[in-house]
Protein backbone atom coordinates (compact mmCIF):
# COMPACT_ATOMS: atom_id res chain seq x y z
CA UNK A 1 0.00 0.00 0.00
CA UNK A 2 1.40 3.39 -0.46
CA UNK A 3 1.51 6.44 1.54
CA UNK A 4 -1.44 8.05 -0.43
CA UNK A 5 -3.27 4.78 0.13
CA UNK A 6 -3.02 4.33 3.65
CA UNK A 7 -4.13 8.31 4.39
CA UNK A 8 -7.12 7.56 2.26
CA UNK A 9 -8.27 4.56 4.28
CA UNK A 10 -7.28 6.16 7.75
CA UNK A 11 -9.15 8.57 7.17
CA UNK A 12 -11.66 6.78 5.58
CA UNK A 13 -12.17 4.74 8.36
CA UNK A 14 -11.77 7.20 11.69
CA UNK A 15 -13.68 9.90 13.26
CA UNK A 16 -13.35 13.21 12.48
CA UNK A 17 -10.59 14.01 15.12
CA UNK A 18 -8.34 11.13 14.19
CA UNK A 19 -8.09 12.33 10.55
CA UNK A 20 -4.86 13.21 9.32
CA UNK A 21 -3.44 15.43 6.26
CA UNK A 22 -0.45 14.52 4.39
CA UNK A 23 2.00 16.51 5.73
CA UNK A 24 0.74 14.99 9.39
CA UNK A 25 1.25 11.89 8.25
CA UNK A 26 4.92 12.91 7.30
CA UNK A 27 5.69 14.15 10.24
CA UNK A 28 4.78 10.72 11.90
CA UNK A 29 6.80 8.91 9.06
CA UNK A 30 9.73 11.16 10.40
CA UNK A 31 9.41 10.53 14.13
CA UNK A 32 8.80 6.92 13.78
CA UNK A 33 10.62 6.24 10.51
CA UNK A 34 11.18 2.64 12.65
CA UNK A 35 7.89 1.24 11.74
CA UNK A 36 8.78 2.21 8.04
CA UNK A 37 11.75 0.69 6.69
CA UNK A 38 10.25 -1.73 4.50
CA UNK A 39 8.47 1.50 2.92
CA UNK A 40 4.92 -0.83 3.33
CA UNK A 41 2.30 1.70 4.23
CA UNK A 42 -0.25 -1.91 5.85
CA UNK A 43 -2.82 -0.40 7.53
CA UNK A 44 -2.51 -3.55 9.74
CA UNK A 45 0.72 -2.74 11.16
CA UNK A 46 0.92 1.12 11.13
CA UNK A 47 -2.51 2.44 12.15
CA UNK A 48 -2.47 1.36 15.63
CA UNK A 49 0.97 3.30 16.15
CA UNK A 50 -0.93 5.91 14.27
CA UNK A 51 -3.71 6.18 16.32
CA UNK A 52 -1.36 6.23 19.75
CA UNK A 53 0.90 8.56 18.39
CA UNK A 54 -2.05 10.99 17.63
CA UNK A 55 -3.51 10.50 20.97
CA UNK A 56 -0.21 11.77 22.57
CA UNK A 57 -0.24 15.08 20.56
CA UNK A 58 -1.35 18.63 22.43
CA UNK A 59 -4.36 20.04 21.96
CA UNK A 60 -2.42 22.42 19.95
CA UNK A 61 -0.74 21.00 17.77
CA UNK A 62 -4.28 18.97 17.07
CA UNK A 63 -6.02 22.38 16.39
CA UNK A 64 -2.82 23.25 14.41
CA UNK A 65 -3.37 19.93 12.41
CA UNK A 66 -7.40 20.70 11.63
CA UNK A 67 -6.23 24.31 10.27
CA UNK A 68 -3.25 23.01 8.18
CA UNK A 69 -4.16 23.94 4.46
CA UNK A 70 -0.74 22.31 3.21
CA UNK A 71 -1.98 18.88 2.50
CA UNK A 72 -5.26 17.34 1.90
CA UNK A 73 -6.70 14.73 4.37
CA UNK A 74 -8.29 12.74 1.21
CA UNK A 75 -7.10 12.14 -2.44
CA UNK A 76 -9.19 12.07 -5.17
CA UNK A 77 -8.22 8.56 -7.22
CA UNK A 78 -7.36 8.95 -10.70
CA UNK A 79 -8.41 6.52 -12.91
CA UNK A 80 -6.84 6.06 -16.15
């Protein structure tokens, strides 16, 4: 699955304050660039480190997240 993939279905499949943008989603890939070195986005393995890693953020940097115009939270899929 690839990067784009797995913020689709995260999002796709958690409330409102659990979705992510991209560039949130980098940032975790940053931090815990452990959980990625097979470069395997599985929803499986990385959402519940995800999720936790989320739950640890202030509530500022939360709000910071909602108001963060630099990324989109879902793709549209292109379809050739």
């Amino acid at each position: 699955m690839t990067k784009k993939q797995f913020l689709n279905e995260h999002n796709r499949l958690s409330p409102v304050n659990f979705q992510i943008t991209f560039s949130l989603l980098t940032r975790f890939q940053q931090e815990k660039g452990i959980f990625l070195k097979d470069d395997n986005w599985s929803t499986e393995k990385l959402r519940p480190s995800l999720i936790l890693w989320l739950s640890t953020l202030s509530r500022e940097e939360n709000k910071n997240n909602k108001n963060d115009q630099s990324g989109y939270k879902n793709y549209p899929e292109t379809k050739f």
